[in-house]
C-alpha atoms as a PDB file:
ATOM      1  CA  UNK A   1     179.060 204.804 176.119  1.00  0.00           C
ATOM      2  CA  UNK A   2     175.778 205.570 175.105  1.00  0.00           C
ATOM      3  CA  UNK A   3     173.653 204.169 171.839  1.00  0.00           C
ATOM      4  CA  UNK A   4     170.660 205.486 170.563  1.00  0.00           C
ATOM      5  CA  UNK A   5     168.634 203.606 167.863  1.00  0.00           C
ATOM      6  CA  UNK A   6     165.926 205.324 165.518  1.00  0.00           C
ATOM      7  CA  UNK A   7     163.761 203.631 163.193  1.00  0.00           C
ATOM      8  CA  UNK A   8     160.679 204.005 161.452  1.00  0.00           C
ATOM      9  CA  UNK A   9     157.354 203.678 162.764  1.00  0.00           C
ATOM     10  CA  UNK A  10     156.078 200.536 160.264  1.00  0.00           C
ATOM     11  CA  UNK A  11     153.752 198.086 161.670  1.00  0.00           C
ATOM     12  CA  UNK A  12     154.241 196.423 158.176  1.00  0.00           C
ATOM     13  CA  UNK A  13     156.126 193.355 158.197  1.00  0.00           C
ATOM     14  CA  UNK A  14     157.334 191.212 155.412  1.00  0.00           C
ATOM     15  CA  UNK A  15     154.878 188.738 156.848  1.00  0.00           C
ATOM     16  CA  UNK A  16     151.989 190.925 157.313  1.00  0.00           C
ATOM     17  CA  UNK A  17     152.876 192.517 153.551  1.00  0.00           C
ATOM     18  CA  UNK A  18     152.478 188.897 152.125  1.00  0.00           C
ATOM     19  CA  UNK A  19     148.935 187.936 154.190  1.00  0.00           C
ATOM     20  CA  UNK A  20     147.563 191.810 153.016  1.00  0.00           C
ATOM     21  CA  UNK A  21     148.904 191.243 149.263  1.00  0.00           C
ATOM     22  CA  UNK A  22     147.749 187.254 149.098  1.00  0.00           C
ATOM     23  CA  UNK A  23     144.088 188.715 151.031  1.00  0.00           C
ATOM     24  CA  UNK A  24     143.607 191.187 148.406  1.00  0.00           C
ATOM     25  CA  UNK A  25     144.842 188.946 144.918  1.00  0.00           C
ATOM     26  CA  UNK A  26     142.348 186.453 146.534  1.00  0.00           C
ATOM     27  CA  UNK A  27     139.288 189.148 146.516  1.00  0.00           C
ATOM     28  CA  UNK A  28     139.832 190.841 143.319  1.00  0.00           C
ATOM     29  CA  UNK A  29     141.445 188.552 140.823  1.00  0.00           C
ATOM     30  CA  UNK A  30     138.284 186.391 141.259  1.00  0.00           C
ATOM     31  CA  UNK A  31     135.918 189.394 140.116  1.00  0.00           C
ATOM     32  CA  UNK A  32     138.602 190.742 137.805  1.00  0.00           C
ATOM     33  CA  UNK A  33     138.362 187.069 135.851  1.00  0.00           C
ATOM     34  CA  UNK A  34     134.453 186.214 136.398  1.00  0.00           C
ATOM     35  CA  UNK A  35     134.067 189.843 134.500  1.00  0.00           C
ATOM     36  CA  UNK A  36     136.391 188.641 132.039  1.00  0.00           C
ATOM     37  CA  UNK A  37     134.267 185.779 131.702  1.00  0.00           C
ATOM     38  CA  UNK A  38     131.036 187.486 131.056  1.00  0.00           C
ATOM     39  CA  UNK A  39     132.511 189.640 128.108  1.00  0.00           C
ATOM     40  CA  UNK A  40     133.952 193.215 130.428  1.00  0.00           C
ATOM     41  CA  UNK A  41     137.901 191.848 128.977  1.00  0.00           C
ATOM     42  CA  UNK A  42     138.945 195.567 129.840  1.00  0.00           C
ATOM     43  CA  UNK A  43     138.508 194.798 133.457  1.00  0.00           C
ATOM     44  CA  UNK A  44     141.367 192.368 133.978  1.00  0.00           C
ATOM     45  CA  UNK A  45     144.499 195.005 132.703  1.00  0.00           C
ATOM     46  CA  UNK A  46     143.039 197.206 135.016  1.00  0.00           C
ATOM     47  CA  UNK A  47     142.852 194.556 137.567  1.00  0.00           C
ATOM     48  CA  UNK A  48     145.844 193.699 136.817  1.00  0.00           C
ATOM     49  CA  UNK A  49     147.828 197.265 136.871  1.00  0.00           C
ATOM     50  CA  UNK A  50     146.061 198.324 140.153  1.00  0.00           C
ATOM     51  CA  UNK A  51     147.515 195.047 141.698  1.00  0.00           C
ATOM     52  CA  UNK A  52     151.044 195.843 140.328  1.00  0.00           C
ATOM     53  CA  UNK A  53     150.645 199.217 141.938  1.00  0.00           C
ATOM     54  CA  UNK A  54     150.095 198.090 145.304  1.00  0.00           C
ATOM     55  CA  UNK A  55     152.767 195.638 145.076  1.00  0.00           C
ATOM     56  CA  UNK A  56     155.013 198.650 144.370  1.00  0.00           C
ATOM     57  CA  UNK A  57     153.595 200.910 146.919  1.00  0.00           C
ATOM     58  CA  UNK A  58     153.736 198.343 149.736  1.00  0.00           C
ATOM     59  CA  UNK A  59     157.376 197.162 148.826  1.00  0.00           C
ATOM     60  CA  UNK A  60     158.703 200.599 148.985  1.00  0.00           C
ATOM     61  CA  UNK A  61     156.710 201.154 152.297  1.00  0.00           C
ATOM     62  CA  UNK A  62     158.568 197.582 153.787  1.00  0.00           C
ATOM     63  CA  UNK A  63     161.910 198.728 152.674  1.00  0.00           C
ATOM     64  CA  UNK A  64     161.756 202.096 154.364  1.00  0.00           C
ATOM     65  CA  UNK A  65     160.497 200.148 157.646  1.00  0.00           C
ATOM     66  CA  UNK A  66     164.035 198.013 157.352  1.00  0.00           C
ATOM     67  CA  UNK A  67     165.857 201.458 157.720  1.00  0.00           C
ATOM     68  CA  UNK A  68     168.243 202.140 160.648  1.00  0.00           C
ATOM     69  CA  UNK A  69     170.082 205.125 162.381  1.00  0.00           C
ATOM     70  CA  UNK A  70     172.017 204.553 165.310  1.00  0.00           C
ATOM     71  CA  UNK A  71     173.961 207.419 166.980  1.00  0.00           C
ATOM     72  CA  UNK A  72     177.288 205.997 169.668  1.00  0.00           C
ATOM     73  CA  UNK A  73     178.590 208.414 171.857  1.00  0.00           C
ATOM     74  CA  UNK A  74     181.496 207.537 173.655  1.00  0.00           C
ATOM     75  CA  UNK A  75     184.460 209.161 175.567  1.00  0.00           C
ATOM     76  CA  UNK A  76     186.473 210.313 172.557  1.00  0.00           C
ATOM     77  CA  UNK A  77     183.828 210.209 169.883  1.00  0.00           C
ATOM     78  CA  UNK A  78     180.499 210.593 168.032  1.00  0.00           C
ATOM     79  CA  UNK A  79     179.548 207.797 165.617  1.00  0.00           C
ATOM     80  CA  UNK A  80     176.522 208.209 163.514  1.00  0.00           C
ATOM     81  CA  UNK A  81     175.518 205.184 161.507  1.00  0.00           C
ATOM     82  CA  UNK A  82     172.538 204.522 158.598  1.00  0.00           C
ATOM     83  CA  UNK A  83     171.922 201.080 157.146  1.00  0.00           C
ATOM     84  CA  UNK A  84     168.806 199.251 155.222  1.00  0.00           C
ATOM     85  CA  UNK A  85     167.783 201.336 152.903  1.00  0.00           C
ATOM     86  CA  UNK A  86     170.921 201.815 150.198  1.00  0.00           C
ATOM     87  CA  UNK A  87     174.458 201.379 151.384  1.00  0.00           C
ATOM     88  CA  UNK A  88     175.757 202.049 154.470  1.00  0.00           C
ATOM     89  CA  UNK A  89     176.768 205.237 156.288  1.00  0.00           C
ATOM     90  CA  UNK A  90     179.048 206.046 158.939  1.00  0.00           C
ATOM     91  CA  UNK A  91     180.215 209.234 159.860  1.00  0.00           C
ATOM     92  CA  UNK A  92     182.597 210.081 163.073  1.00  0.00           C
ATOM     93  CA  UNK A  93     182.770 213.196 164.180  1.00  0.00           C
ATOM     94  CA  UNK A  94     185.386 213.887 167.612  1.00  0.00           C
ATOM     95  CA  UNK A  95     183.004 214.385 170.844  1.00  0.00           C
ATOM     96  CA  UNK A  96     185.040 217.611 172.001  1.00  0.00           C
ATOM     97  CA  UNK A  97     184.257 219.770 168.513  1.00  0.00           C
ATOM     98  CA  UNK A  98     180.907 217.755 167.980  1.00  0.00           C
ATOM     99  CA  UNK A  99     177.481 220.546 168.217  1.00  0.00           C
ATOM    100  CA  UNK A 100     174.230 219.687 167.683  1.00  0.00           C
ATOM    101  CA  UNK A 101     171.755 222.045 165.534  1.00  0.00           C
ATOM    102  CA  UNK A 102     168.244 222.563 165.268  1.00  0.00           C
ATOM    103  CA  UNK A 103     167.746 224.255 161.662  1.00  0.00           C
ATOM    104  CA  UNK A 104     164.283 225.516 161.291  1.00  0.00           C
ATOM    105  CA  UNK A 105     162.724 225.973 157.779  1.00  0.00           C
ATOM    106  CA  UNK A 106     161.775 229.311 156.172  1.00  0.00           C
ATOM    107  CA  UNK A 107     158.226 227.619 155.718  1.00  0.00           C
ATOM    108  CA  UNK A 108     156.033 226.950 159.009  1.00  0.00           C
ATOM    109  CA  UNK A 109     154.496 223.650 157.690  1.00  0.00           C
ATOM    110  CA  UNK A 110     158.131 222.570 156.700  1.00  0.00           C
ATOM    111  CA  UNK A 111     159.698 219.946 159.046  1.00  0.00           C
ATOM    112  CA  UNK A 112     163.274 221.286 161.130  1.00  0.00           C
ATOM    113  CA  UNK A 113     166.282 219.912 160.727  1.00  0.00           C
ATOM    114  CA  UNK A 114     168.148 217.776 163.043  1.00  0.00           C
ATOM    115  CA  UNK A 115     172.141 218.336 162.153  1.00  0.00           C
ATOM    116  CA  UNK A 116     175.096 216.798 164.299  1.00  0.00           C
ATOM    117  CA  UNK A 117     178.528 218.203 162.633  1.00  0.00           C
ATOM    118  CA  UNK A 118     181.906 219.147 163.710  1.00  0.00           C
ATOM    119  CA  UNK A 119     184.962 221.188 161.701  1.00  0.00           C
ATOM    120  CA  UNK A 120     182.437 221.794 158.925  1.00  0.00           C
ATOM    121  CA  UNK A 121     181.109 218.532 158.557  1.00  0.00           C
ATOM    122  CA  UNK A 122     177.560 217.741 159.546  1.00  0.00           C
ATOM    123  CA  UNK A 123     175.190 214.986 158.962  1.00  0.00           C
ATOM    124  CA  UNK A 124     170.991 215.180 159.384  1.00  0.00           C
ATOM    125  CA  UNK A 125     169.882 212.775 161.951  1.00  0.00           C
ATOM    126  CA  UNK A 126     166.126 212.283 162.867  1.00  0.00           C
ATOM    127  CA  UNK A 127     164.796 212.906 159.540  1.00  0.00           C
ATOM    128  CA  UNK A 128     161.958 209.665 160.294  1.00  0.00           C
ATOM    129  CA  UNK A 129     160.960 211.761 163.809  1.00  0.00           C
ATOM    130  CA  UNK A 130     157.906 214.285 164.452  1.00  0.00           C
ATOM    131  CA  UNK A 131     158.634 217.763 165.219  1.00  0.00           C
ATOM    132  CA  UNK A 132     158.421 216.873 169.101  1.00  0.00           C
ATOM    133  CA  UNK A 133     160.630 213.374 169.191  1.00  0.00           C
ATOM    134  CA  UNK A 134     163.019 215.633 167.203  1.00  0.00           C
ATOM    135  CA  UNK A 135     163.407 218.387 169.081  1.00  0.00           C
ATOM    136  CA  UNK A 136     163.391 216.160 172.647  1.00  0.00           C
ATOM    137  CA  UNK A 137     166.906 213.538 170.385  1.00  0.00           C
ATOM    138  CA  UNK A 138     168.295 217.190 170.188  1.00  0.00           C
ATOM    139  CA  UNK A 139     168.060 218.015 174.048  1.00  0.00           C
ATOM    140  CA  UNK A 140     169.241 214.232 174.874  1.00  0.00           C
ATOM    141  CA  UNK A 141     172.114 214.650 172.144  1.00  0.00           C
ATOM    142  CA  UNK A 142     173.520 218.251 173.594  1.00  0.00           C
ATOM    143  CA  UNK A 143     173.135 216.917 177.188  1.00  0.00           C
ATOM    144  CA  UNK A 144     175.284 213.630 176.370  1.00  0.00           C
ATOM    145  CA  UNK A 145     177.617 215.087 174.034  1.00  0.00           C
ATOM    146  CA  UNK A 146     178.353 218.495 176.025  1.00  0.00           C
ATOM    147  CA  UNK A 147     177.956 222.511 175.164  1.00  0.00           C
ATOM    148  CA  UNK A 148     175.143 224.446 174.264  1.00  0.00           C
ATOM    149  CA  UNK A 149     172.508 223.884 172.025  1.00  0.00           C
ATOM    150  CA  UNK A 150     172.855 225.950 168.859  1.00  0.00           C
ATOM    151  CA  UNK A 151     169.762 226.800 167.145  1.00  0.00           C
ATOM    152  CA  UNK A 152     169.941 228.744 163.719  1.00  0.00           C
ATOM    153  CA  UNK A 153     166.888 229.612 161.696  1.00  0.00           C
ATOM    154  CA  UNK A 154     167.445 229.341 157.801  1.00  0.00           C
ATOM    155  CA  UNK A 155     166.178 232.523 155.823  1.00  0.00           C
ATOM    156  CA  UNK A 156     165.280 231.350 152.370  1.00  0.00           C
END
């Protein structure tokens, strides 16, 4: 049996989101209120709303860190498997009929696509990898699954 995990590349922890947050509240709050203070009010909603916005932007970054995709490969079948961000996905596909495809975009700059399918089912996998860790899961996928690489370009 064979397991392969992909994640995320996020250095950001929940810890390190709480130290940057806390680092930056202690910095600007401070200027935000001794402005108030001196008679600029408008500076604190703006203080205020930038610090909301950051809150937002680094939560969404930490949740998308949390996300997992594990592909099992085993004797009789292919399990592909998503959790931490949303609910939980699992799709099986049966080794013997299971192909792996490279789709490239009609646009250069446009990222490929990563699909593992059988019988008209198919799933992306990959989608968090660079061009080159994508194509190299492909090549490791084909080898342990079995059969030849299929590579289609999409004409849109």
């Amino acid at each position: 049996m064979h397991l392969i995990e992909i994640r995320p590349n996020c250095s950001l922890t929940p810890r390190t989101f709480t130290l940057f947050y806390v680092s930056v509240l202690a910095a600007s709050l401070p200027v935000a209120l001794a402005c108030t203070v001196a008679g600029f009010w408008p500076v604190l909603p703006f203080a205020g709303a930038e610090l909301v916005g950051l809150w937002l932007a680094l939560r969404v970054s930490t949740r998308r860190g949390l996300a997992r995709e594990y592909i099992r490969i085993d004797e009789r079948d292919v399990v592909v498997g998503r959790s931490g961000c949303g609910p939980e996905e699992l799709h099986r596909f049966d080794r013997a009929w299971a192909r792996v495809r490279l789709q490239h975009p009609g646009v250069r700059s446009w990222p490929s696509r990563l699909m593992l399918g059988a019988m008209g089912r198919s799933v992306e996998v990959g989608s968090c990898l660079t061009e080159a860790e994508r194509v190299s899961l492909g090549t490791r996928l084909t080898e342990l699954i079995g059969g030849e690489p299929s590579r289609h370009r999409l004409d849109c």
